[in-house]
Structure formats: structure tokens, C-alpha cells
PDB file of N, CA and C in Angstrom:
ATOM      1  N   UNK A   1      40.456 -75.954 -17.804  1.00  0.00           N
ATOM      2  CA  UNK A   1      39.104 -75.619 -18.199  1.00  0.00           C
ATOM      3  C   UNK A   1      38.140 -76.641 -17.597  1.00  0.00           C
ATOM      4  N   UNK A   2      36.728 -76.380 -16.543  1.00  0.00           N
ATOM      5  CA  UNK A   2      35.804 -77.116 -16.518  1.00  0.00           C
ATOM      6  C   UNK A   2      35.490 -77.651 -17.427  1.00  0.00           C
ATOM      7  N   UNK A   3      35.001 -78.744 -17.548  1.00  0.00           N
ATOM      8  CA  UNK A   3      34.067 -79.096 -18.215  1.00  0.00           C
ATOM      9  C   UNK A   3      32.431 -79.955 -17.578  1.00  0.00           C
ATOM     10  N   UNK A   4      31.710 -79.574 -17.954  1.00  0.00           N
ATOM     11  CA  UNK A   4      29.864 -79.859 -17.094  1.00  0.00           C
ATOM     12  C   UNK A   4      29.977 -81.179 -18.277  1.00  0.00           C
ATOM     13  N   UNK A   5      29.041 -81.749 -17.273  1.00  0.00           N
ATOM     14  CA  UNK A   5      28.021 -83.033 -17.620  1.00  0.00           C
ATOM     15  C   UNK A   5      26.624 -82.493 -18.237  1.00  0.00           C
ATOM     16  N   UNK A   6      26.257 -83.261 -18.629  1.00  0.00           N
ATOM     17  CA  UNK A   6      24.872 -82.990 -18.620  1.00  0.00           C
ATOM     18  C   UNK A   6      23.981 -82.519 -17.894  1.00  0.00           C
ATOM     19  N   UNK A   7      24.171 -83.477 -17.093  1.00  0.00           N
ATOM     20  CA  UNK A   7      22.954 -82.884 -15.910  1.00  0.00           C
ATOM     21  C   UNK A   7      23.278 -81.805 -15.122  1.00  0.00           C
ATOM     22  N   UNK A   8      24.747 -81.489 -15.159  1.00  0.00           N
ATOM     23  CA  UNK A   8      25.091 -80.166 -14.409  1.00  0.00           C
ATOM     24  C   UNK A   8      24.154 -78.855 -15.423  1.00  0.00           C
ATOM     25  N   UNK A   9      24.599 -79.235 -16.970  1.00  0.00           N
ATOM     26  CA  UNK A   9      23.985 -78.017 -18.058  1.00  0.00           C
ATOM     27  C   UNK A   9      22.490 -77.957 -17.290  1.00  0.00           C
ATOM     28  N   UNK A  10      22.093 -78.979 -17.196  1.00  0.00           N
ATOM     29  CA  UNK A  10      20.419 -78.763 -17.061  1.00  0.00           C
ATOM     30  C   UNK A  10      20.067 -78.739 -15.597  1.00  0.00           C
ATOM     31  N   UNK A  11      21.040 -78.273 -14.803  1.00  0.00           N
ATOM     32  CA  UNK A  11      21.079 -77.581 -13.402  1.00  0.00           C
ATOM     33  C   UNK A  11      20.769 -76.367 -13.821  1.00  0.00           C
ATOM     34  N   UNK A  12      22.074 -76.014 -14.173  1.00  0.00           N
ATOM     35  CA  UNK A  12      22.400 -74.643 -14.602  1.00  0.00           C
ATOM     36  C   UNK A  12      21.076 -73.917 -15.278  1.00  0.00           C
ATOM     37  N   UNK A  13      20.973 -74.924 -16.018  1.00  0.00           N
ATOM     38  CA  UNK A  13      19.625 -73.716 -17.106  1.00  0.00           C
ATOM     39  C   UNK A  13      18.569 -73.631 -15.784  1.00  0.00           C
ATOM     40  N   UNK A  14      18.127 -74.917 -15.521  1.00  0.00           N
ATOM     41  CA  UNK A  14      16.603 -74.924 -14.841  1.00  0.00           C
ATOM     42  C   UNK A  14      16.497 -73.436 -13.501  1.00  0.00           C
ATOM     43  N   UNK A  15      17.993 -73.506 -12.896  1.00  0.00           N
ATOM     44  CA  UNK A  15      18.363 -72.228 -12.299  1.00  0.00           C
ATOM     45  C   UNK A  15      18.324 -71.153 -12.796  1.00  0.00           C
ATOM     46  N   UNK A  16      18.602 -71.000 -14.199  1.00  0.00           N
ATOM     47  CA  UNK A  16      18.287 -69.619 -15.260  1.00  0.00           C
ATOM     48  C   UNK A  16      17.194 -69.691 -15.293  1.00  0.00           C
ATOM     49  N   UNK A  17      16.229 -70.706 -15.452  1.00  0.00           N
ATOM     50  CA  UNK A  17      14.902 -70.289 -15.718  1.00  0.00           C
ATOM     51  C   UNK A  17      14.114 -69.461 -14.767  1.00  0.00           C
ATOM     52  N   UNK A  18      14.960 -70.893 -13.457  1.00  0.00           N
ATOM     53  CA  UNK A  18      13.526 -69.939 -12.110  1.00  0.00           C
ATOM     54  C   UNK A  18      14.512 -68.657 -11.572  1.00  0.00           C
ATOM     55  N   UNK A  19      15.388 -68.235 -11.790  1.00  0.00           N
ATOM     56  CA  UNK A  19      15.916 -66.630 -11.774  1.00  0.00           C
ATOM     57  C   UNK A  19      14.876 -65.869 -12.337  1.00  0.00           C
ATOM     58  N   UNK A  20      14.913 -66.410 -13.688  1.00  0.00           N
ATOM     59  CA  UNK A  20      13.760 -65.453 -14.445  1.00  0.00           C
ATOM     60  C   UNK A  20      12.594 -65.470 -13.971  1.00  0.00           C
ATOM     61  N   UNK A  21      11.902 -66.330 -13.949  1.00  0.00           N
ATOM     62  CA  UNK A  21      10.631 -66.410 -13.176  1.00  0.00           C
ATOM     63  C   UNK A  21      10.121 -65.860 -11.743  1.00  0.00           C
ATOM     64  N   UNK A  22      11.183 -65.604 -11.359  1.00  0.00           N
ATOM     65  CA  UNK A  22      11.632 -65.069  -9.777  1.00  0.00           C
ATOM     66  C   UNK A  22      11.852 -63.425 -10.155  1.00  0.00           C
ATOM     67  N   UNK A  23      12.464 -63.736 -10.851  1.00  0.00           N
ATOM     68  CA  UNK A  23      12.418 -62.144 -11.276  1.00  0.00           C
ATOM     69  C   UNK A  23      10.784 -61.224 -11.779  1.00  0.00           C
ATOM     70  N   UNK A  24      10.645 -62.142 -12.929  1.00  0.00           N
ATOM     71  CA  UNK A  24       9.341 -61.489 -13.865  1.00  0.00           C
ATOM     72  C   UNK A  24       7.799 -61.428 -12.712  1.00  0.00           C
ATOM     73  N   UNK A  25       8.128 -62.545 -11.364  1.00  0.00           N
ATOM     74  CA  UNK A  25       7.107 -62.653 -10.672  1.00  0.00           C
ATOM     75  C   UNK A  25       7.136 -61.355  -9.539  1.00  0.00           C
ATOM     76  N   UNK A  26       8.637 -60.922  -9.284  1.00  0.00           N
ATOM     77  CA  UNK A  26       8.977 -59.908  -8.076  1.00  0.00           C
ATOM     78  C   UNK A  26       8.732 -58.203  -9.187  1.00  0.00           C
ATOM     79  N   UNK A  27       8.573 -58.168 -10.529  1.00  0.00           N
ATOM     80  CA  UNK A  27       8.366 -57.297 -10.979  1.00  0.00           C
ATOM     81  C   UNK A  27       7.267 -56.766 -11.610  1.00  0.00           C
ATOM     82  N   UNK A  28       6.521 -57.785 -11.621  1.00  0.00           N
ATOM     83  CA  UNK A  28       5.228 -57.994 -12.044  1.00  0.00           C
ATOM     84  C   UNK A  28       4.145 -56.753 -11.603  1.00  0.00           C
ATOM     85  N   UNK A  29       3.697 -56.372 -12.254  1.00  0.00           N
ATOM     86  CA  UNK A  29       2.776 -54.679 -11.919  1.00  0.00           C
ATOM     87  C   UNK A  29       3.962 -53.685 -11.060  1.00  0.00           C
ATOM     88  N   UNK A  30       4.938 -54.207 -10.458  1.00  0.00           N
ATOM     89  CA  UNK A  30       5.831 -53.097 -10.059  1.00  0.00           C
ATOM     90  C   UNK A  30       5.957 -52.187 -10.720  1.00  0.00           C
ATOM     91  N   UNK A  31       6.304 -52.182 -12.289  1.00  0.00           N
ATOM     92  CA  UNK A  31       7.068 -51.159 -13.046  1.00  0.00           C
ATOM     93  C   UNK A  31       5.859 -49.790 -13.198  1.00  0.00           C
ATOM     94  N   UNK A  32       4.698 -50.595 -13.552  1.00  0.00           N
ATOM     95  CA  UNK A  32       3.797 -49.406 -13.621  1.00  0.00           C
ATOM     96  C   UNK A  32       2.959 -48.963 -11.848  1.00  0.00           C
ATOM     97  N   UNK A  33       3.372 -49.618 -11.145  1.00  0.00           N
ATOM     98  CA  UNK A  33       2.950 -49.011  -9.852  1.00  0.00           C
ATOM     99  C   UNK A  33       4.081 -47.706  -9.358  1.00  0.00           C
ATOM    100  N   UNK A  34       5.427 -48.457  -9.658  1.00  0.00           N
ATOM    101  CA  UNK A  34       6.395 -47.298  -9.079  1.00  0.00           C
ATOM    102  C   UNK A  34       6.495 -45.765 -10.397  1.00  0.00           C
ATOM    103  N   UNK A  35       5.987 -45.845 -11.490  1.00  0.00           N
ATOM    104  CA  UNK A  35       5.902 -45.030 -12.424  1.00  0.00           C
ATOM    105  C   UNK A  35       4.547 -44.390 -12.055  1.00  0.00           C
ATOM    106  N   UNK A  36       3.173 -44.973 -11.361  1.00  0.00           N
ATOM    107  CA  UNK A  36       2.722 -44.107 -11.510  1.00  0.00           C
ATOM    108  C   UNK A  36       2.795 -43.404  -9.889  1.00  0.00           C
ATOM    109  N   UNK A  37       3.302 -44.025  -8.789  1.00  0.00           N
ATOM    110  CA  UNK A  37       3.546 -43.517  -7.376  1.00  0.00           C
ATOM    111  C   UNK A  37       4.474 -42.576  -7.767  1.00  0.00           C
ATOM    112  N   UNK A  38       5.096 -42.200  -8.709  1.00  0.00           N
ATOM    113  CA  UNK A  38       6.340 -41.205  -9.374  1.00  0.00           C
ATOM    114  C   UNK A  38       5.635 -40.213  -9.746  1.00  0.00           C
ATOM    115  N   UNK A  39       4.821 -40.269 -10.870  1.00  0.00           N
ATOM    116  CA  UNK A  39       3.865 -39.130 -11.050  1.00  0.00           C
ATOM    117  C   UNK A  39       2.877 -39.160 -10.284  1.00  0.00           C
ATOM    118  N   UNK A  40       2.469 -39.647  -9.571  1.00  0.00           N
ATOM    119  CA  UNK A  40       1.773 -38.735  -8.459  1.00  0.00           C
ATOM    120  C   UNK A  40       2.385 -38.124  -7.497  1.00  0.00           C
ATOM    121  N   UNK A  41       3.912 -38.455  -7.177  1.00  0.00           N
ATOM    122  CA  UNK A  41       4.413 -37.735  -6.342  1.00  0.00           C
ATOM    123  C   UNK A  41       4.626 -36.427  -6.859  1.00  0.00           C
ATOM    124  N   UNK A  42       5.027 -36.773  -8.748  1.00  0.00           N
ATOM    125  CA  UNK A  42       5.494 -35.449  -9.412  1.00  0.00           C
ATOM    126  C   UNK A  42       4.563 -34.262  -9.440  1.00  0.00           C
ATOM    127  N   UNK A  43       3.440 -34.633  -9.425  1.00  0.00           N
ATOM    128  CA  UNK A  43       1.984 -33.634  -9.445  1.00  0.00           C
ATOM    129  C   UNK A  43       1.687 -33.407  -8.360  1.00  0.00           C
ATOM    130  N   UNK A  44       2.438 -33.981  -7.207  1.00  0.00           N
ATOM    131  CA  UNK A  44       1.880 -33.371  -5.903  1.00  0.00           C
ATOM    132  C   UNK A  44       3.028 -32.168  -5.629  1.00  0.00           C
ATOM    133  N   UNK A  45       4.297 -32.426  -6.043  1.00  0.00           N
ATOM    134  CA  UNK A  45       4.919 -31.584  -5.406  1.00  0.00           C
ATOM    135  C   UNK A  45       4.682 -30.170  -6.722  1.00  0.00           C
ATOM    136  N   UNK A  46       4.513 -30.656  -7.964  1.00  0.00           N
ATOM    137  CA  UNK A  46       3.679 -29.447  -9.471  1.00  0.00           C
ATOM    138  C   UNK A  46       2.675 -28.452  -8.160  1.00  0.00           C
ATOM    139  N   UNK A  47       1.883 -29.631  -7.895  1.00  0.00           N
ATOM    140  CA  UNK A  47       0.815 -28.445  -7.043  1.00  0.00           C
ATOM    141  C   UNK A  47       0.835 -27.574  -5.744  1.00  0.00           C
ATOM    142  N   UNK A  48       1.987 -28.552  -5.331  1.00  0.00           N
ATOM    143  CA  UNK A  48       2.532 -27.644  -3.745  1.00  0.00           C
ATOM    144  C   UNK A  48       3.443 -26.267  -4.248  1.00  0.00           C
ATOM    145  N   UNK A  49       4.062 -26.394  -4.989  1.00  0.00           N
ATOM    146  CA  UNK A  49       5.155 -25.384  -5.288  1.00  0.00           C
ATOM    147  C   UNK A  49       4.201 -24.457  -6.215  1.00  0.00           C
ATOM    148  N   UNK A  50       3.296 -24.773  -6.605  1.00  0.00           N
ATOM    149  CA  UNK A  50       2.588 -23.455  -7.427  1.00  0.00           C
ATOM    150  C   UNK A  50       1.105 -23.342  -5.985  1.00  0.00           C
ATOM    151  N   UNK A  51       0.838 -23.915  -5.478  1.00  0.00           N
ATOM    152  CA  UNK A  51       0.427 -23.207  -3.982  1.00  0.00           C
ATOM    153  C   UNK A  51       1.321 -22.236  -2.926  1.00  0.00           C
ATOM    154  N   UNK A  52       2.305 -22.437  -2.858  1.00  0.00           N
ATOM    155  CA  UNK A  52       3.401 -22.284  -2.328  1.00  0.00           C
ATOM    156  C   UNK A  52       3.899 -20.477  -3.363  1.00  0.00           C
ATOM    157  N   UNK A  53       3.812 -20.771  -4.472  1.00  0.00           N
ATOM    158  CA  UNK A  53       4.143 -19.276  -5.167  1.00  0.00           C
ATOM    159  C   UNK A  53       2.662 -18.672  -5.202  1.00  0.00           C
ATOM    160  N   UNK A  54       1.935 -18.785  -5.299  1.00  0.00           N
ATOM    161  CA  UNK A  54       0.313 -18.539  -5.092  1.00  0.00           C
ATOM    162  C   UNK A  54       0.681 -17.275  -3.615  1.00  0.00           C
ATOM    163  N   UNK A  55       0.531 -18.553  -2.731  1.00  0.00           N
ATOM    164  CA  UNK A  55       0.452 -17.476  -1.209  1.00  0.00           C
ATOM    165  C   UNK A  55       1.938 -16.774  -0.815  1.00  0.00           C
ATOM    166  N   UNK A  56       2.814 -16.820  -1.402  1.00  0.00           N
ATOM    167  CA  UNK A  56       3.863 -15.854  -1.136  1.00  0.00           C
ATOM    168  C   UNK A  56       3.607 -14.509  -2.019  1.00  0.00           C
ATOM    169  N   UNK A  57       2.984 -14.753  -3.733  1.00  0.00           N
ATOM    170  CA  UNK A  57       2.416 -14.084  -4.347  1.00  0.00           C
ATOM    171  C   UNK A  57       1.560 -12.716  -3.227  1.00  0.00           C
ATOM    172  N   UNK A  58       0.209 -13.633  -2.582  1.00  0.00           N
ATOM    173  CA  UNK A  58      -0.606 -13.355  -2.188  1.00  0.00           C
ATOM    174  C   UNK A  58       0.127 -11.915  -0.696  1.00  0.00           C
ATOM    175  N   UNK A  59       1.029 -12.863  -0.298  1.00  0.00           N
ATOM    176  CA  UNK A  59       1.556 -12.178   1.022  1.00  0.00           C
ATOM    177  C   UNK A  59       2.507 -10.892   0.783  1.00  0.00           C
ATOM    178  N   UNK A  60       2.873 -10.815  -0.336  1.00  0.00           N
ATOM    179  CA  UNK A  60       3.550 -10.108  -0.624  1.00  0.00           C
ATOM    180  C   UNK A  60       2.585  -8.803  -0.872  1.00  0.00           C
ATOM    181  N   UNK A  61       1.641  -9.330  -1.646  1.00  0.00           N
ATOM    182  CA  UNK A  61       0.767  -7.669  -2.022  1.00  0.00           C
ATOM    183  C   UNK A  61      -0.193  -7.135  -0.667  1.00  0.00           C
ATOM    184  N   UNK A  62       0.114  -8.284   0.115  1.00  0.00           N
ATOM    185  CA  UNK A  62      -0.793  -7.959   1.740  1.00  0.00           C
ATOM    186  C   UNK A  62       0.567  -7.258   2.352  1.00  0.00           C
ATOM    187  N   UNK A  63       1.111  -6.992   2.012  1.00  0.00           N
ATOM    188  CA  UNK A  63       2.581  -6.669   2.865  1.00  0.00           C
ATOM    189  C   UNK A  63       3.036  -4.978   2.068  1.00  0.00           C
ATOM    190  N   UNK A  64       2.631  -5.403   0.995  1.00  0.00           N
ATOM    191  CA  UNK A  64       2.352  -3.908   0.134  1.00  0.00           C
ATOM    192  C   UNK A  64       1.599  -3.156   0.335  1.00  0.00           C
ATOM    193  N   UNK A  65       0.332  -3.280   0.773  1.00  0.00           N
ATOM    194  CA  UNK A  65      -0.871  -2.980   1.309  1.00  0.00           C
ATOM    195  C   UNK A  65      -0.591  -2.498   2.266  1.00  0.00           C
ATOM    196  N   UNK A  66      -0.025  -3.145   3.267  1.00  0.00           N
ATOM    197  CA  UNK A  66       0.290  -3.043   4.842  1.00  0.00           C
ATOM    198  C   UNK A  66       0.940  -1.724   5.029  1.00  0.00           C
ATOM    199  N   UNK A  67       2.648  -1.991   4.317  1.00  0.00           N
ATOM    200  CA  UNK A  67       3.190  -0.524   3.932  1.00  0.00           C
ATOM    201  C   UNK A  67       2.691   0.963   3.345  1.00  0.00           C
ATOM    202  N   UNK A  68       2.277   0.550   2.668  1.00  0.00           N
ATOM    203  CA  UNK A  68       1.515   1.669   2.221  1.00  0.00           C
ATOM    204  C   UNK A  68       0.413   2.572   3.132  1.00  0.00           C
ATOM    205  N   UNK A  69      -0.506   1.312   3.921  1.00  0.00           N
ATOM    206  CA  UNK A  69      -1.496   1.855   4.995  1.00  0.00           C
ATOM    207  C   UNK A  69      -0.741   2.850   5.998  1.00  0.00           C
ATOM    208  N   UNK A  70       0.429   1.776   6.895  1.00  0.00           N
ATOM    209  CA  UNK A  70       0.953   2.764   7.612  1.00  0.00           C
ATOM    210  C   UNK A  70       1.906   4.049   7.486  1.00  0.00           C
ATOM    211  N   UNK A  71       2.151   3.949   5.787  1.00  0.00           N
ATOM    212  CA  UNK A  71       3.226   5.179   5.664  1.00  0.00           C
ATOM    213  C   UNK A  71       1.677   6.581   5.664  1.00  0.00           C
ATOM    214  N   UNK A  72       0.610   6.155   5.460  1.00  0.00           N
ATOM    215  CA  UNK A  72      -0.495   7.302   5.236  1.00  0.00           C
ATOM    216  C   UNK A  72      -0.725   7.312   6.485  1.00  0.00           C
ATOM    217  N   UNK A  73      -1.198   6.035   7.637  1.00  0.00           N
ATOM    218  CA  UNK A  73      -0.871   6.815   9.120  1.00  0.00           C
ATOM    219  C   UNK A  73       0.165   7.145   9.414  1.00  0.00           C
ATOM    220  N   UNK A  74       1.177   7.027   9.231  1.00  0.00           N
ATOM    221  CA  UNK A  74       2.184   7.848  10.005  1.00  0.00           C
ATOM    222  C   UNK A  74       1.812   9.498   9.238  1.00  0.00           C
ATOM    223  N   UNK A  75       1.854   9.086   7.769  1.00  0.00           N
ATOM    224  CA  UNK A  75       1.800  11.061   7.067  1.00  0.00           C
ATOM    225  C   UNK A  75       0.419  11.826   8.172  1.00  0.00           C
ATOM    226  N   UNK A  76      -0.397  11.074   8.475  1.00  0.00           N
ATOM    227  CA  UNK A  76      -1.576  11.497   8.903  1.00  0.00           C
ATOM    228  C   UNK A  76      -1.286  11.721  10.563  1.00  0.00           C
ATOM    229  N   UNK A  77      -0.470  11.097  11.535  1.00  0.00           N
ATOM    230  CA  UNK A  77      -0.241  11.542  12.217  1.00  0.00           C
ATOM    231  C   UNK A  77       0.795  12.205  12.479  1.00  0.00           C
ATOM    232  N   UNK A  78       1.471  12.881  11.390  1.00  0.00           N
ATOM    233  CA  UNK A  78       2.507  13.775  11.512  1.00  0.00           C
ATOM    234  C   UNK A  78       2.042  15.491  11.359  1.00  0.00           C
ATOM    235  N   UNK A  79       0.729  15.337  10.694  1.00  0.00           N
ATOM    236  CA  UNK A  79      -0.304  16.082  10.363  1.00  0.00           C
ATOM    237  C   UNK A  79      -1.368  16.688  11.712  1.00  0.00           C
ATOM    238  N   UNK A  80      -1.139  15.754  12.603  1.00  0.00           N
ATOM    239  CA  UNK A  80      -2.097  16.073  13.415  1.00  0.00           C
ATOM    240  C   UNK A  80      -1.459  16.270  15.196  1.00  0.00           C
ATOM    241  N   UNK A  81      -1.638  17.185  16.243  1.00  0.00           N
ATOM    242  CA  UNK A  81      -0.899  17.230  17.375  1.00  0.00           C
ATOM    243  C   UNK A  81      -1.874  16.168  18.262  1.00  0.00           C
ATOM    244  N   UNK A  82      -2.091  16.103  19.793  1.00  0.00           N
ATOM    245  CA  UNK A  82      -2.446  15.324  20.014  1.00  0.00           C
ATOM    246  C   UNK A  82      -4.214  15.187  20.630  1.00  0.00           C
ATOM    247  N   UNK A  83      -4.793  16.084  20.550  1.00  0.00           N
ATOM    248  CA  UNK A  83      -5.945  16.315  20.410  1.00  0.00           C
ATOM    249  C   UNK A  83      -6.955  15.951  19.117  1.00  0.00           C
ATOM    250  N   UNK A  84      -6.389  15.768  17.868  1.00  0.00           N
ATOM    251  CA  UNK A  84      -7.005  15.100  17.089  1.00  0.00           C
ATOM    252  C   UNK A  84      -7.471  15.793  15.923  1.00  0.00           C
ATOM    253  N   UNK A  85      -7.377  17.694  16.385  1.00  0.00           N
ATOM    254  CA  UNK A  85      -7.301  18.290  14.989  1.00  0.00           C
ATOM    255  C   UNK A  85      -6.411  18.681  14.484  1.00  0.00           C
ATOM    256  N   UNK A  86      -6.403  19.389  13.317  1.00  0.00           N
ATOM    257  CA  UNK A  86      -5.369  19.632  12.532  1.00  0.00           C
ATOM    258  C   UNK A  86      -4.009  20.637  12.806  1.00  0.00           C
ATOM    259  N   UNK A  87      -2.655  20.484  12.821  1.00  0.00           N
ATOM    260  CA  UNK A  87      -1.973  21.144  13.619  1.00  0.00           C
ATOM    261  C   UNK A  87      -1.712  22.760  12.745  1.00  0.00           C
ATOM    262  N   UNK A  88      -2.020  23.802  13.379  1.00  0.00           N
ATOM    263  CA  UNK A  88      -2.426  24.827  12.879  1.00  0.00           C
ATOM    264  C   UNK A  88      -0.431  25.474  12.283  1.00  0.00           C
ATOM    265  N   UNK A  89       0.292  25.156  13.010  1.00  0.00           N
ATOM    266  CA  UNK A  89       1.356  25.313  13.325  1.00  0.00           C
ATOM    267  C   UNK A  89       1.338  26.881  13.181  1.00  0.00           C
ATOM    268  N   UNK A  90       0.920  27.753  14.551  1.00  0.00           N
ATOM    269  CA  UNK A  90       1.301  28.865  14.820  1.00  0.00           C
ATOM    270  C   UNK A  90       0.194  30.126  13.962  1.00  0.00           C
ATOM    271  N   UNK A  91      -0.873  29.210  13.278  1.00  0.00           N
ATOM    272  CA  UNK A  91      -2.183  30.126  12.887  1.00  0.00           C
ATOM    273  C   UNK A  91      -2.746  30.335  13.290  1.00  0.00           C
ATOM    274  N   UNK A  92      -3.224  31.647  13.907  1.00  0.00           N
ATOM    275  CA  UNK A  92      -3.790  31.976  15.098  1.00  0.00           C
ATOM    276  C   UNK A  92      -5.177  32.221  14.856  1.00  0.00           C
ATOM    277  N   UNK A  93      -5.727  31.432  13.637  1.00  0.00           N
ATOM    278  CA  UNK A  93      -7.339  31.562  13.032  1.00  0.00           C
ATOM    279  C   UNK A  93      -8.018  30.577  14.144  1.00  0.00           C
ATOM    280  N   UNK A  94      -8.871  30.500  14.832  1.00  0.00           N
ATOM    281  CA  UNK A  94      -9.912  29.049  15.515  1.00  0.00           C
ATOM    282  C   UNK A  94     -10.201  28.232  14.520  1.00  0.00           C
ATOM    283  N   UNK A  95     -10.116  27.319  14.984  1.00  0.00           N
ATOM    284  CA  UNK A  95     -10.875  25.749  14.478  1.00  0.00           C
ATOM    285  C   UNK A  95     -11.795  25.634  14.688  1.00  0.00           C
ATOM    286  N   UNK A  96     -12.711  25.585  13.669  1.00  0.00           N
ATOM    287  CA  UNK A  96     -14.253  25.065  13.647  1.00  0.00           C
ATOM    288  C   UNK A  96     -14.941  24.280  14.638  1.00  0.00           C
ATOM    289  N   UNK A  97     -15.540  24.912  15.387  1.00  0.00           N
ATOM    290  CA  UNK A  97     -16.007  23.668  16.155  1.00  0.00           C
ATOM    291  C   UNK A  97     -15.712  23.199  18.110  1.00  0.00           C
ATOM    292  N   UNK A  98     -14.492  24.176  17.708  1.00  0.00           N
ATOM    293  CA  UNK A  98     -13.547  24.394  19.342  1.00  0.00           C
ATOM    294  C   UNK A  98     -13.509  25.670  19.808  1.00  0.00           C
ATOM    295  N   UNK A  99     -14.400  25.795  20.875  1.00  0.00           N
ATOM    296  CA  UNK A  99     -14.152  27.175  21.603  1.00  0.00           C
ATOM    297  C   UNK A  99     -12.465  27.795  22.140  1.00  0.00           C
ATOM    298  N   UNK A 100     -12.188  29.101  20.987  1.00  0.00           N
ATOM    299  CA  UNK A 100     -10.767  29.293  21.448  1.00  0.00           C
ATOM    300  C   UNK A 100     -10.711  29.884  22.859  1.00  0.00           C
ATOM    301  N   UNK A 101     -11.564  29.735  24.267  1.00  0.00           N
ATOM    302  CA  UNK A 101     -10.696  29.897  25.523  1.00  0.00           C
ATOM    303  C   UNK A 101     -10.331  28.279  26.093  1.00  0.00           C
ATOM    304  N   UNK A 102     -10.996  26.607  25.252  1.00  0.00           N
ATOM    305  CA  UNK A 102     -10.838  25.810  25.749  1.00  0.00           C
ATOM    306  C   UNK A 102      -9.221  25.307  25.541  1.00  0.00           C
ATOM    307  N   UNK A 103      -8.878  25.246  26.411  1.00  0.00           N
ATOM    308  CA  UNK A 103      -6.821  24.661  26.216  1.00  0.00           C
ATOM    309  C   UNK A 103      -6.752  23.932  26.303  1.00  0.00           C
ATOM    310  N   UNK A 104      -7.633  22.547  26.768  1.00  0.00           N
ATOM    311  CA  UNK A 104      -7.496  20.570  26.375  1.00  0.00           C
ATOM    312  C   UNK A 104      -6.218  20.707  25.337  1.00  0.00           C
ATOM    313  N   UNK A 105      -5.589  19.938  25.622  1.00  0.00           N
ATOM    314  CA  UNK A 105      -4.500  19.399  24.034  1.00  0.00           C
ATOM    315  C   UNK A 105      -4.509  17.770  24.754  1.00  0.00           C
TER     316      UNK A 105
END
């Protein structure tokens, strides 16, 4: 078993002390700087991810929109031959507006 002297004990402590002091000085406003650099990181990424569901939200009903537009052009040009009026399909009534000897299509 060691045994210390005196002056070794009061090595030893004076070294415990400035540990501590070394410590309490390297932590000093740290704890509440890295707590609040934490929540601000936490509220930045709160606000990115509800921006982030916002415009996918947003893109999605522009994409609904979108579909919908072109399924009514396509119904609308399935409706129509290529002259621009309505396709009579085989009604041999005239169209308003078009002299029946003109044959343009």
C-alpha cells in the first residue's frame, strides 16, 4: 500500500481543485449556448419540414388540377376532328356557319 506525505495530499488536492476550475471555466455559458444552438436548430428543422409538407401539399393539388385539365382536353379533343368543329359522325345536317360545298378539314 502507498502511503503520501503531506505535501504529496496537498499536490493532489491543489490538482483537484484546478481540474475543477478548468473545468467550471471550459463550461462556463457553454451549457446554455449548446441548449439553446439545439433549439434553434430544433425550430429550424419544426419549420423546414412543415414548409416542406406545405409545398408538397401545395404540388400535389397543382398536379390534381393538371390531371383533371388535360383529361377535359383530351375528352374535348376526342370530341372534335381536325378542323375545329364538332365531329358530326356521319350527320349529314350542315354546321352553322360552314358553307356545305367547302371540304377544308
Amino acid at each position: 500500500m502507498l502511503t503520501f506525505t503531506t505535501d504529496q495530499w496537498v499536490i493532489i488536492g491543489l490538482v483537484f481543485v484546478l481540474g475543477l476550475l478548468v473545468g467550471m471555466w471550459m463550461t462556463s455559458g457553454g451549457r446554455r449556448k449548446w441548449k439553446t444552438r439545439y433549439n434553434e436548430e430544433l425550430e429550424k428543422r419544426r419549420v423546414l419540414e412543415r414548409d416542406l409538407k406545405d409545398r408538397e401539399t401545395h404540388w400535389n393539388s397543382r398536379e390534381k388540377e393538371w390531371r383533371e385539365r388535360e383529361t377535359l382536353m383530351a375528352a374535348g379533343r376526342r370530341d372534335r376532328d381536325g378542323d375545329g368543329y364538332p365531329d358530326r359522325r356521319g350527320d349529314e345536317r350542315p354546321i352553322i356557319g360552314r358553307h356545305p360545298e367547302d371540304e377544308r378539314r
